[in-house]
PDB file of N, CA and C in Angstrom:
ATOM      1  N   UNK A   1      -5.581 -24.145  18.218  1.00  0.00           N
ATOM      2  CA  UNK A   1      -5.847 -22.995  17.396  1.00  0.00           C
ATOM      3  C   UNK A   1      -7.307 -22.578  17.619  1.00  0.00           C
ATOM      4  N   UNK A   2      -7.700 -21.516  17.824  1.00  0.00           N
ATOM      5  CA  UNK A   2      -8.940 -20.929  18.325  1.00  0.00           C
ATOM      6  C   UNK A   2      -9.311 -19.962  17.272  1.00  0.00           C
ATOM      7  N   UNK A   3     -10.397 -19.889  17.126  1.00  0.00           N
ATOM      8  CA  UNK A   3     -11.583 -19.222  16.132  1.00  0.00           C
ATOM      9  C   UNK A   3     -11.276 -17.755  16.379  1.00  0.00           C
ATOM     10  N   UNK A   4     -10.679 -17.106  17.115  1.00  0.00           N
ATOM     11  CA  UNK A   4     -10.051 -15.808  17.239  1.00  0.00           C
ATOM     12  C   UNK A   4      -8.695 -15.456  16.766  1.00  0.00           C
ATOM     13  N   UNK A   5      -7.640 -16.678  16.725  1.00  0.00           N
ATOM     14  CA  UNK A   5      -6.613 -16.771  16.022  1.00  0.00           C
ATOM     15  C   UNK A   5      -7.013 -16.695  14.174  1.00  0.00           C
ATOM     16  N   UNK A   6      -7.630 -17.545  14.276  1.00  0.00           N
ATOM     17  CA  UNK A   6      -8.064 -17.788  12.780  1.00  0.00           C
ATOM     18  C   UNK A   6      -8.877 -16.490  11.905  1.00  0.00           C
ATOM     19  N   UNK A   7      -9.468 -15.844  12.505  1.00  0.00           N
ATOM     20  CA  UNK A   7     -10.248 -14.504  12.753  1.00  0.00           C
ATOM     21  C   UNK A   7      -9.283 -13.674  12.120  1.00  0.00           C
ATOM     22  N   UNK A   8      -8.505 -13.379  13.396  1.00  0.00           N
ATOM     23  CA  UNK A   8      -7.094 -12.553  13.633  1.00  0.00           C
ATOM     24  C   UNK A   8      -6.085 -12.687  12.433  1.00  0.00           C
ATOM     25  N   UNK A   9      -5.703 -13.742  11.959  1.00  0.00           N
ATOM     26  CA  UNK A   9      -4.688 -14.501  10.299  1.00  0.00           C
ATOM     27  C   UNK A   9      -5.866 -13.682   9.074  1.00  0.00           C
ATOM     28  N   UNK A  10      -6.820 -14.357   9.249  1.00  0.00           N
ATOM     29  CA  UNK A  10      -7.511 -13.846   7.885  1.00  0.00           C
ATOM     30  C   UNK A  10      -7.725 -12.246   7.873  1.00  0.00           C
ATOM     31  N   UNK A  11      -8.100 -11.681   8.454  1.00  0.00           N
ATOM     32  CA  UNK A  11      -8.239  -9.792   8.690  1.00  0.00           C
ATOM     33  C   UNK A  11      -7.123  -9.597   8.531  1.00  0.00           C
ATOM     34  N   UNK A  12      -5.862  -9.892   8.989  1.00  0.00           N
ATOM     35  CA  UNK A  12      -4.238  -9.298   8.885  1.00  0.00           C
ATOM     36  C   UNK A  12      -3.862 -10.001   7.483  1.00  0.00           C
ATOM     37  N   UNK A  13      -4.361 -10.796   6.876  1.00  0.00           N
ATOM     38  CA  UNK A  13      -4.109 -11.446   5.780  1.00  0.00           C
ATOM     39  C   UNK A  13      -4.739 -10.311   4.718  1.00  0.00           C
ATOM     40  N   UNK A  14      -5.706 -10.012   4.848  1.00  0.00           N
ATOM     41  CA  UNK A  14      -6.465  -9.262   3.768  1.00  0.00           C
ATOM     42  C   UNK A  14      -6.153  -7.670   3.819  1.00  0.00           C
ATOM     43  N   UNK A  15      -5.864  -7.236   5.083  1.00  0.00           N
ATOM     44  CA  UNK A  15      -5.307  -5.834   5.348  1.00  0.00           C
ATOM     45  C   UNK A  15      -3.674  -6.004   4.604  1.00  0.00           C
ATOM     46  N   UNK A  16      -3.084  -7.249   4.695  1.00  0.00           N
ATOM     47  CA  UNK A  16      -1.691  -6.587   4.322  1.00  0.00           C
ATOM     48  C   UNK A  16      -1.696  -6.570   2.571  1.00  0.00           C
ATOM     49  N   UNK A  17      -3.015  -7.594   1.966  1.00  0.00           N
ATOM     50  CA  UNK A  17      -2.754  -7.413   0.764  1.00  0.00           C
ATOM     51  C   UNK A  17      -3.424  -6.822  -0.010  1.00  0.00           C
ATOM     52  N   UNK A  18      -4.571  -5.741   1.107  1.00  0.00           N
ATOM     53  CA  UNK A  18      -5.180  -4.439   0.483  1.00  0.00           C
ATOM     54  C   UNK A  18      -3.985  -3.391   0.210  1.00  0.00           C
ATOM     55  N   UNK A  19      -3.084  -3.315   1.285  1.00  0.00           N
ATOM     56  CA  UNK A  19      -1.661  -2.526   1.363  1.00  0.00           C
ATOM     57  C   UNK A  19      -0.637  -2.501   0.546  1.00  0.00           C
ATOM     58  N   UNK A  20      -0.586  -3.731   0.020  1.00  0.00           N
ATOM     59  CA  UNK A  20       0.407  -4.259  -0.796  1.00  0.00           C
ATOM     60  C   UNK A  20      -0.014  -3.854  -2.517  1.00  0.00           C
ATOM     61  N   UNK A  21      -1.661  -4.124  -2.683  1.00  0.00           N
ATOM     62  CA  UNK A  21      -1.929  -3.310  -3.646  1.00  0.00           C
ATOM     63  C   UNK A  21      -1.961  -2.536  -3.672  1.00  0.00           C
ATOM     64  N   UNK A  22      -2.626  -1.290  -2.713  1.00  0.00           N
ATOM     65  CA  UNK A  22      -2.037   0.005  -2.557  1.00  0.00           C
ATOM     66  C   UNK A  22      -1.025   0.644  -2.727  1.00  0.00           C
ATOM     67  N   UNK A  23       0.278   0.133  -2.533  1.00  0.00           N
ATOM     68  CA  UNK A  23       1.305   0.121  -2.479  1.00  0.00           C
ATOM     69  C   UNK A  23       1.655   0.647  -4.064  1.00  0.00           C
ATOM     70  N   UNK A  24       1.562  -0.867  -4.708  1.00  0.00           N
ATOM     71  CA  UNK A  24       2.054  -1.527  -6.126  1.00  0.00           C
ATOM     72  C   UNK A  24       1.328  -0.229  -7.344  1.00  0.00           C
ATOM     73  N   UNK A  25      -0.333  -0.067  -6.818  1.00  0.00           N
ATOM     74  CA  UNK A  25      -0.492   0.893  -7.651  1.00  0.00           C
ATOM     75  C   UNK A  25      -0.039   1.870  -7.863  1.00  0.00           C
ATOM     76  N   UNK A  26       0.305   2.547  -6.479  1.00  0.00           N
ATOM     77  CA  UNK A  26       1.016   3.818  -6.397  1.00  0.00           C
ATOM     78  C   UNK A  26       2.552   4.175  -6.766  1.00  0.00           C
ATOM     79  N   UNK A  27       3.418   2.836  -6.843  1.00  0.00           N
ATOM     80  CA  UNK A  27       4.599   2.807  -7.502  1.00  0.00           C
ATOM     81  C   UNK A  27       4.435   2.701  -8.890  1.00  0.00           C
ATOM     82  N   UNK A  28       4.240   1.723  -9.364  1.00  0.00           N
ATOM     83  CA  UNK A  28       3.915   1.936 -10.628  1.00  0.00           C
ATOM     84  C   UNK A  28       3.097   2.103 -11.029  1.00  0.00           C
ATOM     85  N   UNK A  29       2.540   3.255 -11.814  1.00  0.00           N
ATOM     86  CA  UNK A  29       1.220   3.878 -11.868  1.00  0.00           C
ATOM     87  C   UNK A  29       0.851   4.073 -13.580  1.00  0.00           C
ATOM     88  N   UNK A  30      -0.574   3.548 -14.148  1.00  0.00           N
ATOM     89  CA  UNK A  30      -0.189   4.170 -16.052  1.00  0.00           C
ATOM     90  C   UNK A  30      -0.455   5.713 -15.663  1.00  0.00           C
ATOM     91  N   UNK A  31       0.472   5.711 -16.761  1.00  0.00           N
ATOM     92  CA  UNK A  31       0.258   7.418 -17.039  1.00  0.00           C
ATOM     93  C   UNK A  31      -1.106   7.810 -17.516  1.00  0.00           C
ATOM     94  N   UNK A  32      -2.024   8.972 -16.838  1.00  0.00           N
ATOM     95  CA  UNK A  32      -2.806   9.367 -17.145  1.00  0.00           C
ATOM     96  C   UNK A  32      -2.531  10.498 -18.168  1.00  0.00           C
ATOM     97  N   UNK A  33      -3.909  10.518 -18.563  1.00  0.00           N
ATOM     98  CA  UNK A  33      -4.473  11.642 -20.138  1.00  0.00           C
ATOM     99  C   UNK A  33      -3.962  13.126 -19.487  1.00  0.00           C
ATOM    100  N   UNK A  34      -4.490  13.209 -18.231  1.00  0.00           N
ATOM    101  CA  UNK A  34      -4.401  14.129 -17.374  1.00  0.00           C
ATOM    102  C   UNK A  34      -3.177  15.023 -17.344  1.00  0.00           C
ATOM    103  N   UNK A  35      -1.976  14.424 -17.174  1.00  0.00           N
ATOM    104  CA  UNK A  35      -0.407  14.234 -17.392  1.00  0.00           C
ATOM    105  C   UNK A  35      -0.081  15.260 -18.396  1.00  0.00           C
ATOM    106  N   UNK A  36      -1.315  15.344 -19.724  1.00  0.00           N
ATOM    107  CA  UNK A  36      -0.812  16.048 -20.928  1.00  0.00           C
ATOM    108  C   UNK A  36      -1.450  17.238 -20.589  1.00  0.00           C
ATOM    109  N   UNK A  37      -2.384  17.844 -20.178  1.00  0.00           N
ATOM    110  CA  UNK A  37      -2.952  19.259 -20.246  1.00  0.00           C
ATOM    111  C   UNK A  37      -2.356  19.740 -18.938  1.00  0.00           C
ATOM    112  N   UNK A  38      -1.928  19.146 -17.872  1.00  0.00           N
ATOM    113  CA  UNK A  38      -1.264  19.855 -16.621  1.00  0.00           C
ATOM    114  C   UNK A  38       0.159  20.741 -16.700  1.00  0.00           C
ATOM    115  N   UNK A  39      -0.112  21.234 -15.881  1.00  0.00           N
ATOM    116  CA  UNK A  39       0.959  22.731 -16.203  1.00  0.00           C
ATOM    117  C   UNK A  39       2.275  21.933 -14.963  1.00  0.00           C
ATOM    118  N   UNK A  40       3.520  21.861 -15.785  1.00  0.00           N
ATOM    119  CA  UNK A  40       4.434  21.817 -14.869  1.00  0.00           C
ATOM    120  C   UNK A  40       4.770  21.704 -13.495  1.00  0.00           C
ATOM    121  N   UNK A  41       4.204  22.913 -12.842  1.00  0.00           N
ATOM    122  CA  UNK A  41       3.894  22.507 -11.208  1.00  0.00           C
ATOM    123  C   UNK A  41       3.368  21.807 -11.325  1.00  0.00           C
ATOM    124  N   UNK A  42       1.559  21.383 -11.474  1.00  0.00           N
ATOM    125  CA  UNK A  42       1.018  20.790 -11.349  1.00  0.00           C
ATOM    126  C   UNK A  42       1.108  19.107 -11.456  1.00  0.00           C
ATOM    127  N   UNK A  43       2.553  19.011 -12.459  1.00  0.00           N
ATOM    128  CA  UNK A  43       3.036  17.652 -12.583  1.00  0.00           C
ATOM    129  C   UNK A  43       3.537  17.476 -11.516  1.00  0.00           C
ATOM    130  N   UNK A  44       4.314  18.151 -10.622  1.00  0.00           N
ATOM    131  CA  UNK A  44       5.624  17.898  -9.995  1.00  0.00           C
ATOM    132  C   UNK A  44       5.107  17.875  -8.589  1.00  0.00           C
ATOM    133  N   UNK A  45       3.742  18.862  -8.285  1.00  0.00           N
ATOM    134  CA  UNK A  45       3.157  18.249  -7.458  1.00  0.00           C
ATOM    135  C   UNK A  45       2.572  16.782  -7.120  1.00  0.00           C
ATOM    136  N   UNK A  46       2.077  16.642  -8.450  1.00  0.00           N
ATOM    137  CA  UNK A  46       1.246  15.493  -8.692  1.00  0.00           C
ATOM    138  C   UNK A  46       2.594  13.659  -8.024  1.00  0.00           C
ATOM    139  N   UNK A  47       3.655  14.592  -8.701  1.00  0.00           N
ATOM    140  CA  UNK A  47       4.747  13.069  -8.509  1.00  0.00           C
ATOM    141  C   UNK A  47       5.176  13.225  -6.595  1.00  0.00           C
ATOM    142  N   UNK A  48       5.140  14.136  -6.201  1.00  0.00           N
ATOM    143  CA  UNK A  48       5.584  14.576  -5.327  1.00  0.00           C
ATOM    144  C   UNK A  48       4.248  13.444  -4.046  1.00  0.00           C
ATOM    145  N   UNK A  49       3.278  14.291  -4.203  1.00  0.00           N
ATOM    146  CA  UNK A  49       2.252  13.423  -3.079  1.00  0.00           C
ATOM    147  C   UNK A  49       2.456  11.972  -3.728  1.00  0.00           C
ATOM    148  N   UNK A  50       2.192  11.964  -4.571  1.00  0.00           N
ATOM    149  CA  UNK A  50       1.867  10.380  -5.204  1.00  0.00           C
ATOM    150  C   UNK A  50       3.761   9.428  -4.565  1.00  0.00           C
ATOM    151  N   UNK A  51       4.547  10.142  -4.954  1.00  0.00           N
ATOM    152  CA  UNK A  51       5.450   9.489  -4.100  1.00  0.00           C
ATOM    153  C   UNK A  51       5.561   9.673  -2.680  1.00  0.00           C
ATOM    154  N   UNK A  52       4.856  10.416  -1.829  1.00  0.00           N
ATOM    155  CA  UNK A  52       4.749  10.389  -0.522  1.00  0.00           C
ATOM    156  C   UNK A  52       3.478   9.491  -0.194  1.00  0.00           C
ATOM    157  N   UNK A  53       2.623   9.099  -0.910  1.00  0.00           N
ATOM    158  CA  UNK A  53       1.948   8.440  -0.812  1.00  0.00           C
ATOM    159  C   UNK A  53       2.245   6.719  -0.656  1.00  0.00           C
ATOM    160  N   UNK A  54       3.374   6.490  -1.966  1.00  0.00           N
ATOM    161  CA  UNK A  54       4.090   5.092  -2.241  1.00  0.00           C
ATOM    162  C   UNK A  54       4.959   5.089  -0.582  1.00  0.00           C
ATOM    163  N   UNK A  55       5.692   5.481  -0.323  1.00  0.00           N
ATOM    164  CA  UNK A  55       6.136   5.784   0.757  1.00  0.00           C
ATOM    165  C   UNK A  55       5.513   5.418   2.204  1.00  0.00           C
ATOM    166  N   UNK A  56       4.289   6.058   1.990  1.00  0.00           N
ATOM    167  CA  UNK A  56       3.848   5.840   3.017  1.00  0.00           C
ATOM    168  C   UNK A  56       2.686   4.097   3.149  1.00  0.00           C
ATOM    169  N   UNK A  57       2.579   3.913   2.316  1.00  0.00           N
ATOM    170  CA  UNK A  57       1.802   2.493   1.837  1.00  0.00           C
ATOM    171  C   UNK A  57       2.836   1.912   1.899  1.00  0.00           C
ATOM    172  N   UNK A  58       4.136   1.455   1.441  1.00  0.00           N
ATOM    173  CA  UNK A  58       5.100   1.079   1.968  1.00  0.00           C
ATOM    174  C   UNK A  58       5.408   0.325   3.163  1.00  0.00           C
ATOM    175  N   UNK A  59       5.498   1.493   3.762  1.00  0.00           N
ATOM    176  CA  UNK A  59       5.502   1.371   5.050  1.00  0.00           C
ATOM    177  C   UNK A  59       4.435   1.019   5.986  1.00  0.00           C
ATOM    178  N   UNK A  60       3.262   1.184   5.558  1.00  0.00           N
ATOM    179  CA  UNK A  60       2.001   0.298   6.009  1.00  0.00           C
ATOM    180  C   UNK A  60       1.968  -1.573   5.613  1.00  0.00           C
ATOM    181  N   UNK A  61       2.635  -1.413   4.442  1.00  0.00           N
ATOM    182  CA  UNK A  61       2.429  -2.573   3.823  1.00  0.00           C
ATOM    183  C   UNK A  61       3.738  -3.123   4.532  1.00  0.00           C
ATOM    184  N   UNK A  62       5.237  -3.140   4.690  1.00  0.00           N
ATOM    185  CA  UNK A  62       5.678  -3.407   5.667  1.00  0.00           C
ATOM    186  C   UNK A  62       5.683  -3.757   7.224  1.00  0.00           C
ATOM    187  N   UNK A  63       4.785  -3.318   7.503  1.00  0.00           N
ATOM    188  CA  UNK A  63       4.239  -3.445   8.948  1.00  0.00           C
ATOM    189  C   UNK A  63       2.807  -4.599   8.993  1.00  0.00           C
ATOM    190  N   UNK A  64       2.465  -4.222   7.919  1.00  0.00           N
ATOM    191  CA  UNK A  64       1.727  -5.662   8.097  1.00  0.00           C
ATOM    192  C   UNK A  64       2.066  -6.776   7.718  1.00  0.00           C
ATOM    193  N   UNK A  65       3.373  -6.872   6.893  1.00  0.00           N
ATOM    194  CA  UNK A  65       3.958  -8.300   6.383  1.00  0.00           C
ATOM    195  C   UNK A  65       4.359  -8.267   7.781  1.00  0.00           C
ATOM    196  N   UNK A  66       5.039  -7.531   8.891  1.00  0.00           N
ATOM    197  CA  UNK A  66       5.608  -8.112   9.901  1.00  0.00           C
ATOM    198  C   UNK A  66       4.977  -8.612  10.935  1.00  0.00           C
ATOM    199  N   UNK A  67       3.725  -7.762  10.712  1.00  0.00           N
ATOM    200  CA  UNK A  67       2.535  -8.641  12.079  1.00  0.00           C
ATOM    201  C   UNK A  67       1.618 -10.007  11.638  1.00  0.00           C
ATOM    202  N   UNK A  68       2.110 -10.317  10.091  1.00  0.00           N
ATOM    203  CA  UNK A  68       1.184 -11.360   9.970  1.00  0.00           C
ATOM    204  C   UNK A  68       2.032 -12.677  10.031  1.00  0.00           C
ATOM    205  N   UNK A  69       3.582 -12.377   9.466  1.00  0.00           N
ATOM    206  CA  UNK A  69       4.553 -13.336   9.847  1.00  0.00           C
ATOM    207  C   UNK A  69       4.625 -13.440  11.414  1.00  0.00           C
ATOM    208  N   UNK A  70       4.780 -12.755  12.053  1.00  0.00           N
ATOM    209  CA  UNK A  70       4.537 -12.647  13.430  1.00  0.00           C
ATOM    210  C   UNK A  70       3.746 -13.351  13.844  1.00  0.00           C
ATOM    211  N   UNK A  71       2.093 -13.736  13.485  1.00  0.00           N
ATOM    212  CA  UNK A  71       1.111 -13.901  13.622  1.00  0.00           C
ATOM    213  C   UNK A  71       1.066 -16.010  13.490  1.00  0.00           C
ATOM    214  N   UNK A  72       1.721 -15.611  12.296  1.00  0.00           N
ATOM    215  CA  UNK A  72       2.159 -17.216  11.821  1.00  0.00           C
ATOM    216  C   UNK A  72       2.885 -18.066  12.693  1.00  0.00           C
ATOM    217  N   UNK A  73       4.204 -17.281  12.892  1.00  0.00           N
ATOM    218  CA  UNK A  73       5.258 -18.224  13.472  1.00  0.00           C
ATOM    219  C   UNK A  73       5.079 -17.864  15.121  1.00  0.00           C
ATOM    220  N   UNK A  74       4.495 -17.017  15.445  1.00  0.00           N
ATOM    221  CA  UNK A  74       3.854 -17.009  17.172  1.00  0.00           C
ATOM    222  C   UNK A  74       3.208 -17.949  17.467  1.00  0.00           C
TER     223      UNK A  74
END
């Protein structure tokens, strides 16, 4: 095991569970104050990116559970 492997585990270790919080916040999210003075569109926008957002962290966060298991059992 080499000091570049070990390197390589810890950075993919910490990227997938910056992602994974990323993720988690963006799915379940508290409702902001904000929520109450916004005008209709403005909600529906608001759910709209914010779920293209979960979506897309997701799928980041997926891809790094697979390169770090990868990483492990390689």
């Amino acid at each position: 095991m080499t000091f570049t492997w070990i390197l390589n585990t810890a950075s993919l270790f910490a990227m997938t569970a910056g992602s994974l919080l990323f993720f988690l916040s963006l799915w379940q999210h508290p409702r902001s104050g904000d929520d109450e003075l916004a005008t209709e569109q403005e909600r529906r926008d608001r759910q709209k990116h914010r779920r293209l957002y979960a979506i897309g962290g997701g799928v980041l966060s997926l891809w790094f559970v697979m390169q770090y298991l990868g990483v492990i059992w390689l």
